[in-house]
Protein backbone atom coordinates (compact mmCIF):
# COMPACT_ATOMS: atom_id res chain seq x y z
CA UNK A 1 -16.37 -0.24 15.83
CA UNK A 2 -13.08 -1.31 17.69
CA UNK A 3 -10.26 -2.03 15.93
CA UNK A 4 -7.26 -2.26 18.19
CA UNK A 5 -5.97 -1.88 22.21
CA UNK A 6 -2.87 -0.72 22.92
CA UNK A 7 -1.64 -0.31 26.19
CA UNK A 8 1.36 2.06 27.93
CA UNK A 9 2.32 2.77 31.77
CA UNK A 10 -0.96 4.04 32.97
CA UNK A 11 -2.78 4.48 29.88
CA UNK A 12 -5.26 3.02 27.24
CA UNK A 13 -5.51 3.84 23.36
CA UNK A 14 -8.34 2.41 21.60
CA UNK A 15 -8.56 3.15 17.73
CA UNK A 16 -11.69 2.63 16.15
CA UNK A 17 -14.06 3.02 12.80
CA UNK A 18 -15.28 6.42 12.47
CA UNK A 19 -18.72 7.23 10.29
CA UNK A 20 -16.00 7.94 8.07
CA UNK A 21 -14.32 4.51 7.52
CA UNK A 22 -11.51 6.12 9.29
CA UNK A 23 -9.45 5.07 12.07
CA UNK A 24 -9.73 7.79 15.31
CA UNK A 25 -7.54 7.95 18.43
CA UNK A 26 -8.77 7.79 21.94
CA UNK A 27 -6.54 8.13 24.90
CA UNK A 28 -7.54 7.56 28.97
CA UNK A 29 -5.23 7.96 31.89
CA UNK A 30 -6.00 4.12 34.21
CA UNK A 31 -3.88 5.52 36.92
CA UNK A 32 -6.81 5.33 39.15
CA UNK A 33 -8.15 1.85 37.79
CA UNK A 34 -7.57 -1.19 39.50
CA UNK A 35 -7.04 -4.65 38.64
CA UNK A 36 -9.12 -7.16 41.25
CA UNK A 37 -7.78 -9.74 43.57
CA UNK A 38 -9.23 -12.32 45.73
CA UNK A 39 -8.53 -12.10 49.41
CA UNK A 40 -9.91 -12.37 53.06
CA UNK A 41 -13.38 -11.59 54.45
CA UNK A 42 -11.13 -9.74 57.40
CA UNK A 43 -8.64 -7.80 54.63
CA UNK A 44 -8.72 -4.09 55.58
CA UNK A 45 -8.75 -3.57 51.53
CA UNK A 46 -11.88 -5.53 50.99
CA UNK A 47 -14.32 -3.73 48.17
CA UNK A 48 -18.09 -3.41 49.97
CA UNK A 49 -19.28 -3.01 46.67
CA UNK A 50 -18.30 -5.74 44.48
CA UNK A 51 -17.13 -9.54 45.01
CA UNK A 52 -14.97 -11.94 42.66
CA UNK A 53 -17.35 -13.97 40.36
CA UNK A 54 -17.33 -16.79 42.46
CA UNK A 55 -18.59 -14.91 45.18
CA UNK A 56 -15.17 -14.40 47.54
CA UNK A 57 -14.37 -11.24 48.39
CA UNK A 58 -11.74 -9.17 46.85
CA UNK A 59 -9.83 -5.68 46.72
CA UNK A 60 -8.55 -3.46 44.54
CA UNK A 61 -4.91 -2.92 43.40
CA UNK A 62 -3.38 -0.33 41.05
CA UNK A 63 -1.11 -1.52 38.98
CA UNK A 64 0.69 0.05 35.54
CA UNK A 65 -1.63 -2.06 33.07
CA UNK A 66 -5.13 -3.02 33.57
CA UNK A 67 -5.59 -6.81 33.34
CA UNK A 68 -7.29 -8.17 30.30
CA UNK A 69 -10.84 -8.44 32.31
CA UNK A 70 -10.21 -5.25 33.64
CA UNK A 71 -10.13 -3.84 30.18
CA UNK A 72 -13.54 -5.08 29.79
CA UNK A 73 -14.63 -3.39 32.78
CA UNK A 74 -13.27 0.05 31.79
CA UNK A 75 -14.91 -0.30 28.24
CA UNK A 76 -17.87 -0.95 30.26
CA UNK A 77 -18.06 2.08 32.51
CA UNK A 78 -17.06 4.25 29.15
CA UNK A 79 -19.38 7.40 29.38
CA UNK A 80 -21.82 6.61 26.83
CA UNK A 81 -21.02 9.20 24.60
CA UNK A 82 -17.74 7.79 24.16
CA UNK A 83 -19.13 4.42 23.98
CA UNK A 84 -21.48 4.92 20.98
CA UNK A 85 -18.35 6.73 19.50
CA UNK A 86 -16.43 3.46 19.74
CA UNK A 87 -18.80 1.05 19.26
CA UNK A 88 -20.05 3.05 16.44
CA UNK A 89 -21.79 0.13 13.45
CA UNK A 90 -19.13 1.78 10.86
CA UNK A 91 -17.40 -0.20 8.64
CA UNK A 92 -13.57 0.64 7.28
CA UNK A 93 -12.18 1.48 4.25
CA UNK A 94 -10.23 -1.20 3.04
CA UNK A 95 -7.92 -1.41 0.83
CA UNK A 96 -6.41 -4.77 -0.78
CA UNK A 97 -2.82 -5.00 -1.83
CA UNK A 98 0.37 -7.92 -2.93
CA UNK A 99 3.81 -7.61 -3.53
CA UNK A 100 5.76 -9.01 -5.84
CA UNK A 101 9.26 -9.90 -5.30
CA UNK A 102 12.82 -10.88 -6.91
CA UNK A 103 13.07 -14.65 -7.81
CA UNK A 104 16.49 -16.19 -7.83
CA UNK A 105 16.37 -19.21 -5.97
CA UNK A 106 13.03 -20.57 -5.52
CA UNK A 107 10.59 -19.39 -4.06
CA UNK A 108 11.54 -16.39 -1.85
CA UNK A 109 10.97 -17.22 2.20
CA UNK A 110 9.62 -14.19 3.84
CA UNK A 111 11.76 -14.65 7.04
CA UNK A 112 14.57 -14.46 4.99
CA UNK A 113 13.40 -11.55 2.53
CA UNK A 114 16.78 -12.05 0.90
CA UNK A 115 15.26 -10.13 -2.46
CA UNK A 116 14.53 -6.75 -3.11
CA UNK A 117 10.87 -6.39 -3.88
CA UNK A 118 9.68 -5.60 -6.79
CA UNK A 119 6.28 -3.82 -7.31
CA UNK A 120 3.20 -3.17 -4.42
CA UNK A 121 0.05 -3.04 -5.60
CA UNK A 122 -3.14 -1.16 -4.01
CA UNK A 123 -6.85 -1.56 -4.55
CA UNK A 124 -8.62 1.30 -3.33
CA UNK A 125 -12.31 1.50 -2.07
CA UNK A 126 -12.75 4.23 -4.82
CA UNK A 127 -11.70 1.50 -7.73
CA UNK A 128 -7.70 3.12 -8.25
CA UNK A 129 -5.35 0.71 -8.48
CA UNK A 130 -2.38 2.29 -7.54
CA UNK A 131 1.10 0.25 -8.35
CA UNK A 132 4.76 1.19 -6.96
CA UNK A 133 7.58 0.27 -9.25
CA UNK A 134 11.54 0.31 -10.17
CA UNK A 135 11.31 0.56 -13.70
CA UNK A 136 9.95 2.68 -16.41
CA UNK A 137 5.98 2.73 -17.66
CA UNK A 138 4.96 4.72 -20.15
CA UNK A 139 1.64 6.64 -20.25
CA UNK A 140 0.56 4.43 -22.86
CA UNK A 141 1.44 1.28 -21.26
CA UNK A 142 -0.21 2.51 -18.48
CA UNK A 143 -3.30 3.26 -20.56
CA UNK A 144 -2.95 0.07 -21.88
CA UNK A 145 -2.73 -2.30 -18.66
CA UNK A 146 -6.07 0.24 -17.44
CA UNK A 147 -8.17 -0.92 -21.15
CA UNK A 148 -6.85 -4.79 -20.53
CA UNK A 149 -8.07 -4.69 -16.68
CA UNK A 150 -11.10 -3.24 -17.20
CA UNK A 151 -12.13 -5.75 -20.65
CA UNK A 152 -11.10 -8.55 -17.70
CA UNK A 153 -13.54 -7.72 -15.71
CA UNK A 154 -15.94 -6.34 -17.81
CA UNK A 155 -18.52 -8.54 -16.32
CA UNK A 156 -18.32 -6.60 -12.69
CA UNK A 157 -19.51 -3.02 -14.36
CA UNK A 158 -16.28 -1.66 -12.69
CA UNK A 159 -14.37 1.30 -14.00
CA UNK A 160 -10.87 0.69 -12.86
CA UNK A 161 -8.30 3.79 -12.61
CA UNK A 162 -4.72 2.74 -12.95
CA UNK A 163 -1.82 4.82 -11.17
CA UNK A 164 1.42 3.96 -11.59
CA UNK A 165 4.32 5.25 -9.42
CA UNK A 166 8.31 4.59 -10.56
CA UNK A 167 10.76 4.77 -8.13
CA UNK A 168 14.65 5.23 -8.63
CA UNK A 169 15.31 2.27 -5.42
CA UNK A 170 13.72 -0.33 -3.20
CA UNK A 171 14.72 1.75 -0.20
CA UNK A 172 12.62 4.49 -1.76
CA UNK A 173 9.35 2.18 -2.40
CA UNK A 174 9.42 0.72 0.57
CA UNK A 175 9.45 3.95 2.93
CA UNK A 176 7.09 5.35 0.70
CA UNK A 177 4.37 2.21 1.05
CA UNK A 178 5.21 2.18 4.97
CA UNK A 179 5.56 5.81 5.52
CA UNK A 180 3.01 7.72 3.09
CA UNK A 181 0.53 4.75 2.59
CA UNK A 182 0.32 2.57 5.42
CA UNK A 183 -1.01 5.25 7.70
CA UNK A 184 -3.67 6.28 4.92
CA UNK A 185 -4.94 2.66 5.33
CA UNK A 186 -8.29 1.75 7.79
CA UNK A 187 -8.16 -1.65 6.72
CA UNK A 188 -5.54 -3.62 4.68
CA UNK A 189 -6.08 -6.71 3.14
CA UNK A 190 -4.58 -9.26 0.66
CA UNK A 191 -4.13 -12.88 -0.06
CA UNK A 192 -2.13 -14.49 2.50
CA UNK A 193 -1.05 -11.42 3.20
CA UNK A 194 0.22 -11.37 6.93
CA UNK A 195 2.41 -14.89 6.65
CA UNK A 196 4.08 -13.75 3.31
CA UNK A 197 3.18 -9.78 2.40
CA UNK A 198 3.41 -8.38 5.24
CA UNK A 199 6.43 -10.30 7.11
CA UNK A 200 8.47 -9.87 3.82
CA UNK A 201 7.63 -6.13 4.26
CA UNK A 202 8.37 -5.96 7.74
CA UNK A 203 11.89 -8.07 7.01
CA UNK A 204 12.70 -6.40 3.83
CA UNK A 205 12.68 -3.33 6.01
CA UNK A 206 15.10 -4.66 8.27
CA UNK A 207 18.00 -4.87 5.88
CA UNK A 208 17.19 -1.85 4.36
CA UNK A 209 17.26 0.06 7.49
CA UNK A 210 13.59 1.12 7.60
CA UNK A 211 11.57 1.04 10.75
CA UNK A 212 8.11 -0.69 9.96
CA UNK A 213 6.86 0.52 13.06
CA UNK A 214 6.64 3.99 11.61
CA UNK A 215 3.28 2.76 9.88
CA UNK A 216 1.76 2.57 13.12
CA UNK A 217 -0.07 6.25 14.18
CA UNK A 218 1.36 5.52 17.38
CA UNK A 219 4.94 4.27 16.24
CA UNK A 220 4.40 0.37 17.90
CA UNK A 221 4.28 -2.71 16.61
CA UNK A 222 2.03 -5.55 18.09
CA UNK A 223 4.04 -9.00 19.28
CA UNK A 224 2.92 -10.04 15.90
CA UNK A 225 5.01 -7.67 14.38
CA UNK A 226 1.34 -5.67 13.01
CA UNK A 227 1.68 -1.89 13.30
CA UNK A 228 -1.52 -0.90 16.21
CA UNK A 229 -4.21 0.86 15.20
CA UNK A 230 -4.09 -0.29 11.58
CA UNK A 231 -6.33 -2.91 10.34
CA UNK A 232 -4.31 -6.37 8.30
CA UNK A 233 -6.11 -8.93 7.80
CA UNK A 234 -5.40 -11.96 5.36
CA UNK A 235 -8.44 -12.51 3.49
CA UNK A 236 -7.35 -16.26 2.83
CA UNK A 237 -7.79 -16.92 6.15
CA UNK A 238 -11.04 -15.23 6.41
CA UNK A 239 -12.17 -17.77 3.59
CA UNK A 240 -10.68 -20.74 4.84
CA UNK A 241 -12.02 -20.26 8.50
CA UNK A 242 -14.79 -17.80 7.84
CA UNK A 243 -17.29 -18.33 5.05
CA UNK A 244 -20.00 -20.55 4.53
CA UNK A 245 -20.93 -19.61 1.50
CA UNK A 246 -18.96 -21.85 -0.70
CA UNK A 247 -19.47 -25.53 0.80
CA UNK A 248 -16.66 -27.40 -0.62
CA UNK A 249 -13.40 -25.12 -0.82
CA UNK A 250 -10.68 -27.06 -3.37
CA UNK A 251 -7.77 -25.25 -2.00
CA UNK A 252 -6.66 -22.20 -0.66
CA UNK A 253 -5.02 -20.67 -3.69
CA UNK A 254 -6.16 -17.36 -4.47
CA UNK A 255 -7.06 -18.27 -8.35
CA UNK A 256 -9.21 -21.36 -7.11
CA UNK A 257 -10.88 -19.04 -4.58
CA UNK A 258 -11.78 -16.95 -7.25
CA UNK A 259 -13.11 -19.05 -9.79
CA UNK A 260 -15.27 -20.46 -7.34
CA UNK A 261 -16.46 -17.39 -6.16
CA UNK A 262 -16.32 -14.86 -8.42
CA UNK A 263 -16.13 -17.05 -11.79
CA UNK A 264 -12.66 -15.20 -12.55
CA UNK A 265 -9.20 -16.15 -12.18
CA UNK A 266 -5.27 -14.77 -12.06
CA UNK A 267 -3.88 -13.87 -15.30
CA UNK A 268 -2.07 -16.54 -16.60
CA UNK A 269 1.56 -16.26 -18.55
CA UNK A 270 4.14 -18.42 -19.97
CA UNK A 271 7.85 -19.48 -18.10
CA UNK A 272 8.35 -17.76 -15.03
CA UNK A 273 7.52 -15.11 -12.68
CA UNK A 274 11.07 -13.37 -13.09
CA UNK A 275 11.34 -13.99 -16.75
CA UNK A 276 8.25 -11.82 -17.10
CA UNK A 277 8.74 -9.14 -15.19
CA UNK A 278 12.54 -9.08 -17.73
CA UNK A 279 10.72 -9.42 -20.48
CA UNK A 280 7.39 -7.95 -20.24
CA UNK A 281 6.70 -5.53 -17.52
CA UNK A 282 3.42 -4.13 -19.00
CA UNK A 283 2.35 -7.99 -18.23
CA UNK A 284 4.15 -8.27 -14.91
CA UNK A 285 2.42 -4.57 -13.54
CA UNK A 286 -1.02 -5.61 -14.69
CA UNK A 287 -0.69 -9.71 -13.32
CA UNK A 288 0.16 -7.96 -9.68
CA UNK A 289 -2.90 -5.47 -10.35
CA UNK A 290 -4.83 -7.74 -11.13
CA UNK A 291 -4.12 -10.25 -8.03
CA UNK A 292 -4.96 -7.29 -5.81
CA UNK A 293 -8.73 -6.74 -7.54
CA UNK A 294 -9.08 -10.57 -7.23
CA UNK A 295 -9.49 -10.07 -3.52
CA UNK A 296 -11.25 -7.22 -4.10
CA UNK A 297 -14.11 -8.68 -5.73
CA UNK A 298 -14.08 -12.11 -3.61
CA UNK A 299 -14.74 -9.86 -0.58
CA UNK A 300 -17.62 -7.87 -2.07
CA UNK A 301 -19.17 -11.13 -3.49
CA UNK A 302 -18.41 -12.49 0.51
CA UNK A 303 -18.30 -9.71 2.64
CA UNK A 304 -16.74 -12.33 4.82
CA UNK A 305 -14.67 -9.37 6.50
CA UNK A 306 -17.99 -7.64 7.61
CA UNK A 307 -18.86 -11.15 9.60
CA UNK A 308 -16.07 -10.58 11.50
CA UNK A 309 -16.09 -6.84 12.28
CA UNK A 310 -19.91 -7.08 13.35
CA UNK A 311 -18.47 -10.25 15.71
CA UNK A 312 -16.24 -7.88 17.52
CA UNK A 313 -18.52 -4.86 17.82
CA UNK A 314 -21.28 -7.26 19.41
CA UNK A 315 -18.51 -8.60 21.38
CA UNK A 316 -17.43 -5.26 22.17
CA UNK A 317 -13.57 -7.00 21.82
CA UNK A 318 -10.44 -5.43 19.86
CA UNK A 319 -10.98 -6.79 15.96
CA UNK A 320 -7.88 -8.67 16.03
CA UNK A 321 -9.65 -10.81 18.88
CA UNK A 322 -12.77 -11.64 17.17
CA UNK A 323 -11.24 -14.75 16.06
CA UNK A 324 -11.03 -16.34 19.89
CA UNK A 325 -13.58 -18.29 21.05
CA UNK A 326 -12.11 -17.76 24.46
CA UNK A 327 -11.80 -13.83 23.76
CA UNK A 328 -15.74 -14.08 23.05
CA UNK A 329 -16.52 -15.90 25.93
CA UNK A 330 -14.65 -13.79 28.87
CA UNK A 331 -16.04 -10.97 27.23
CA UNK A 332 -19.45 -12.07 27.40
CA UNK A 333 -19.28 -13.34 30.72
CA UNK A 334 -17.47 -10.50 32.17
CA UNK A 335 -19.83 -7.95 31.02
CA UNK A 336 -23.16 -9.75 32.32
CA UNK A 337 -21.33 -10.39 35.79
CA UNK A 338 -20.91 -6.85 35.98
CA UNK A 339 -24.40 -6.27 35.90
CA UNK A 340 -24.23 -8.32 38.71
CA UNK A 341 -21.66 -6.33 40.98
CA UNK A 342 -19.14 -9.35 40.48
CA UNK A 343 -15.55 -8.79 38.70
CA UNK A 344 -12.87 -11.03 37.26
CA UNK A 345 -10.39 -10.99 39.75
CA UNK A 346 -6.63 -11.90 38.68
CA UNK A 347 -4.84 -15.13 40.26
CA UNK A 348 -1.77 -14.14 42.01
CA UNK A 349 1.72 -15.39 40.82
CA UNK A 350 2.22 -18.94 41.36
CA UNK A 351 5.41 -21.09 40.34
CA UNK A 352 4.24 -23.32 37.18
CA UNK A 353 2.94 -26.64 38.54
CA UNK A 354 3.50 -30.02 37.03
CA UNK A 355 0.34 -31.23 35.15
CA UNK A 356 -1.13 -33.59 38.00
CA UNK A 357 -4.18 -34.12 35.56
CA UNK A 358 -5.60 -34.52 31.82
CA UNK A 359 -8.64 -34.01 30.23
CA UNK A 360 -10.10 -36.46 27.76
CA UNK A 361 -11.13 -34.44 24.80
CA UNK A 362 -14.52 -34.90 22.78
CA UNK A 363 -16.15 -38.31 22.28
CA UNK A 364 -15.93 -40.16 19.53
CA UNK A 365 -17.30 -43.21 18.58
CA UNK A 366 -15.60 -46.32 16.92
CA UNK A 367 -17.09 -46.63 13.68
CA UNK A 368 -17.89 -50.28 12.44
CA UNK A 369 -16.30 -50.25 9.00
CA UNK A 370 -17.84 -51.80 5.83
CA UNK A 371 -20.71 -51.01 3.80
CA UNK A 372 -24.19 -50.41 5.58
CA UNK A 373 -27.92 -50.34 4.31
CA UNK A 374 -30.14 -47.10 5.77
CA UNK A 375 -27.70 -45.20 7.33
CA UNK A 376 -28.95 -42.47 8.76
CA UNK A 377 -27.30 -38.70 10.06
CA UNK A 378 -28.53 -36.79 12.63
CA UNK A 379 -27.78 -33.16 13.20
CA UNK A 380 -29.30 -31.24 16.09
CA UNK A 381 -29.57 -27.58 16.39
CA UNK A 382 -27.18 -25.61 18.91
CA UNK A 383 -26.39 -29.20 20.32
CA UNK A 384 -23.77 -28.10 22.87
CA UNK A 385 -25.46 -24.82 23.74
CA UNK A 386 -28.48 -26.79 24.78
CA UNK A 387 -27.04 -29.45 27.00
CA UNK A 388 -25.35 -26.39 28.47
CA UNK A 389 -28.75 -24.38 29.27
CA UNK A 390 -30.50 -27.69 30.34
CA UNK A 391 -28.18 -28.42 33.26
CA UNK A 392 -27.14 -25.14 33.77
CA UNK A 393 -23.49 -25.57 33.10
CA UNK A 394 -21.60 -22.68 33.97
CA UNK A 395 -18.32 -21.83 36.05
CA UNK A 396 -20.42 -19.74 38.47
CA UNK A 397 -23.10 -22.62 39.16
CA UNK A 398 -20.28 -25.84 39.25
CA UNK A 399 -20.77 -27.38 43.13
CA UNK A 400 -17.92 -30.55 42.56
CA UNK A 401 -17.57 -33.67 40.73
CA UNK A 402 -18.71 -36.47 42.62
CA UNK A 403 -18.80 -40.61 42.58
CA UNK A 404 -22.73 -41.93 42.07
CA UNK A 405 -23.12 -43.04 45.33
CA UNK A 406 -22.54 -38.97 46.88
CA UNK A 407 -24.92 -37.89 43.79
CA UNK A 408 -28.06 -39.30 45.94
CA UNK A 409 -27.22 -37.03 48.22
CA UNK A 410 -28.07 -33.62 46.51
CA UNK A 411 -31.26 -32.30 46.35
CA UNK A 412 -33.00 -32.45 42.71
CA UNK A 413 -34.75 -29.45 42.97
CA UNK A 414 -31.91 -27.53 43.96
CA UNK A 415 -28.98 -29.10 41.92
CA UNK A 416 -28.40 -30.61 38.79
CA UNK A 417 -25.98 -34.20 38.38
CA UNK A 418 -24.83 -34.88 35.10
CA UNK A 419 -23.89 -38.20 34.04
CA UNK A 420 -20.11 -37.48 34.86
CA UNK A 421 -20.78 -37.02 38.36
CA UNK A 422 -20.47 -32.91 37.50
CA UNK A 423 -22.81 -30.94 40.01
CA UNK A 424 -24.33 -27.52 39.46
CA UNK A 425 -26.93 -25.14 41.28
CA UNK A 426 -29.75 -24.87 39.21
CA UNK A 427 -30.16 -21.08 39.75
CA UNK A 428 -29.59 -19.58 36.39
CA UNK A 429 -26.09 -19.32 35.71
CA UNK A 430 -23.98 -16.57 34.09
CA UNK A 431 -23.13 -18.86 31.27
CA UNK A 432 -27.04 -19.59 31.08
CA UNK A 433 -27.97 -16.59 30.34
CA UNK A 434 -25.97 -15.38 27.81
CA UNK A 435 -26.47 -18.10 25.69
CA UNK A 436 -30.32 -17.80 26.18
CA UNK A 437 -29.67 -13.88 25.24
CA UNK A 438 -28.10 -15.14 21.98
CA UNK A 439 -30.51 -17.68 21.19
CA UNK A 440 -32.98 -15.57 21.28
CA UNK A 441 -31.02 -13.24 18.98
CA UNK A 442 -30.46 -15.87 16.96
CA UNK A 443 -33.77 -16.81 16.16
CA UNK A 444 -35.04 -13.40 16.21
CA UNK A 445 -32.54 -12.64 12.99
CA UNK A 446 -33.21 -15.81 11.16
CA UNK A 447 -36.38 -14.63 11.13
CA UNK A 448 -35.79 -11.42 9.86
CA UNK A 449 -33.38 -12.96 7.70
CA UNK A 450 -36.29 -15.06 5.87
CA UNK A 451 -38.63 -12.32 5.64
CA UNK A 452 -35.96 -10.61 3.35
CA UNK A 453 -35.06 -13.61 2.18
CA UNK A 454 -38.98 -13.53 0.56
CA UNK A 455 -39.10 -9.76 -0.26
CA UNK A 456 -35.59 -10.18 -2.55
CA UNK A 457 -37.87 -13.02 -3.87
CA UNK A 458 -41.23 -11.12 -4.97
CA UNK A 459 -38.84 -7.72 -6.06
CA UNK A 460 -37.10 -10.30 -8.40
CA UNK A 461 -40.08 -11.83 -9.60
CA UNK A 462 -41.78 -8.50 -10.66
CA UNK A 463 -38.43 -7.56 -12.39
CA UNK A 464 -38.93 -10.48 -14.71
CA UNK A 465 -42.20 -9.31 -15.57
CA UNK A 466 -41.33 -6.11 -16.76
């Protein structure tokens, strides 16, 4: 399963899930790879074996980087021992953790990271919770935050180890986390974890001199500022844009996500966050223990993260992608053209034009306000999909737009004219049959999906009779 793509002068790393739930290294030289570009039937450089999607010749050029539909053609033409390797259906450790940090002045801003932090938390897949501190816990206290979590969330039939680790300075919990644990870590998670936990991390480590990049395996950092080849993810945005399973989300907050999920919630505690980690630090380590399980449990109740991953292993894109329509789609495309002998080629340079044109988004109709007798909904299945198979829609099979009068003109057998005035061949299309490829998928696991759906059913039933 692929988790990330990183890219050098004339080279590709892809890290990816091992049968382990660990991440593994692979390294190719793309000297000899080209990117594609369009160019004369006459061009000395013309390929004989391929063409551009649109049919226009092209030619190779090789170039430092590969293009991002050129990656998709060298993952394609993987040898196939490599490619099951990659592709692998192996899920990651993961591990859930949250920081808590020094309150002075409000509520600290992660782009500032102006206060030290505090204590890190991590939830492992083998049920340790492992916390990094600055002050003093006693064994018993210790034991004593362990008996508390575990009578919490008694109801889950979880043994929960606690491990707690003191250290004499911030500096020295910080390079720790990124320097001993981050590397340890297939799959991190937490609770709005990347827009606060990790970017306080990653700026906390800029005034204290560390580099964060040092959690990579590779040493890099992503434009996002996420070390490569280890998986971060915030599980609030997985439930916010993700699941299904809970119809009507209240909020976002991580104790409302858990009551409604789980049927538990944060541990609550009187004045604030500062006053008691002063006064009560037993309390303070086992609240940011405890926030750490939360998401924990939400994801096995969910296993919202697994949607995802399986996305981007059918995909065959980088994890971190899985999340772009657009991603999805070029992938998709690119790897049925190919089939085909036809490549994505790369438009050369041209100086940014001004917009001569918009687009009018989706339609939407006026509604007539005031109250209405027998209103009715309707709600058809794969709507856009559909309209998209039935006239073929697809950038391979688009002819031109044209006024009603030049629509006469085409032949219905041979072309399709929407009610726009849009005009496409009616020769399947690229985009035609990959959605017909997933349809059929579709219905093929709803199908399967019932028929489990009806064995859980009759298992259940005999249970009760015994």
């Amino acid at each position: 399963m692929l988790l990330d793509i990183e890219q050098l002068e004339n080279q590709v790393t892809f890290s990816f899930f091992n049968e382990k739930g660990e991440v593994e290294l692979k390294t190719y030289d793309t000297s000899s790879f080209p990117n594609w570009y369009t160019c004369e039937e006459n061009d000395k450089r013309r390929n004989i074996h391929n063409v551009n999607w649109d049919g226009k010749p092209v030619k190779a050029s090789f170039e430092k980087k590969i293009s991002k539909h050129g990656l998709i053609e060298f993952i394609e033409k993987l040898p196939k021992e490599d490619s099951d390797l990659i592709f692998g259906y192996n899920f990651p450790k993961t591990y859930f953790f949250d920081i808590e940090v020094e309150v002075t002045e409000g509520f600290p801003e992660a782009d500032r990271a102006a206060s030290k932090i505090l204590t890190i938390s991590v939830v492992t897949p083998n049920h340790q919770v492992i916390v990094l501190g600055l002050k003093d816990c006693t064994e018993k206290e210790k034991q004593d935050i362990q008996s508390q979590t575990n009578k919490y969330f008694e109801k889950f039939d979880i043994n929960w180890d606690i491990k707690y680790i003191k250290f004499n300075t911030e500096y020295d919990l910080v390079y720790t986390f990124i320097n001993k644990f981050m590397r340890k870590f297939p799959m991190l998670s937490g609770w709005n974890c990347i827009n606060f936990d990790w970017k306080y991390i990653v700026n906390r480590c800029k005034r204290l001199q560390i580099n964060p990049a040092d959690a990579s395996p590779t040493g890099t950092l992503t434009r996002d500022g996420l070390p490569y080849h280890i998986g971060i993810v915030d599980y609030m945005d997985l439930y916010s844009n993700w699941d299904r399973s809970i119809p009507v989300k209240e909020n976002n907050q991580l104790n409302t996500a858990a009551m409604q999920s789980i049927g538990v919630g944060k541990i609550k505690y009187d004045g604030g966050l500062q006053q008691l980690y002063e006064d009560d630090y037993q309390k303070y380590l086992y609240y940011n223990a405890v926030d750490s399980i939360l998401v924990y449990l939400i994801d096995q109740k969910l296993k919202t993260l697994q949607v995802v991953l399986t996305l981007s292993n059918i995909c065959k894109i980088s994890f971190y992608k899985a999340g772009s329509p657009v991603a999805i789609t070029e992938s998709l495309i690119a790897r049925n053209l190919l089939a085909e002998g036809k490549v994505m080629s790369i438009k050369p340079y041209q100086k940014e034009r001004e917009k001569s044109e918009q687009y009018a988004g989706a339609y939407v109709k006026q509604p007539i306000t005031g109250k209405h007798k027998a209103v009715a909904c309707f709600d058809f299945a794969s709507l856009y999909p559909s309209i998209m198979r039935q006239f073929n829609i697809s950038p391979d099979s688009f002819i031109d737009m044209v006024s009603p009068a030049k629509a006469e003109e085409f032949d219905k057998d041979t072309f399709t004219v929407t009610s726009t005035g849009a005009v496409y061949e009616k020769d399947p299309s690229i985009l035609k049959k990959v959605l017909t490829d997933l349809y059929a998928k579709r219905r093929e696991y709803k199908k399967k999906m019932f028929e489990y759906k009806m064995q859980l059913e009759k298992i259940s039933e005999k249970l009760k009779e015994k």
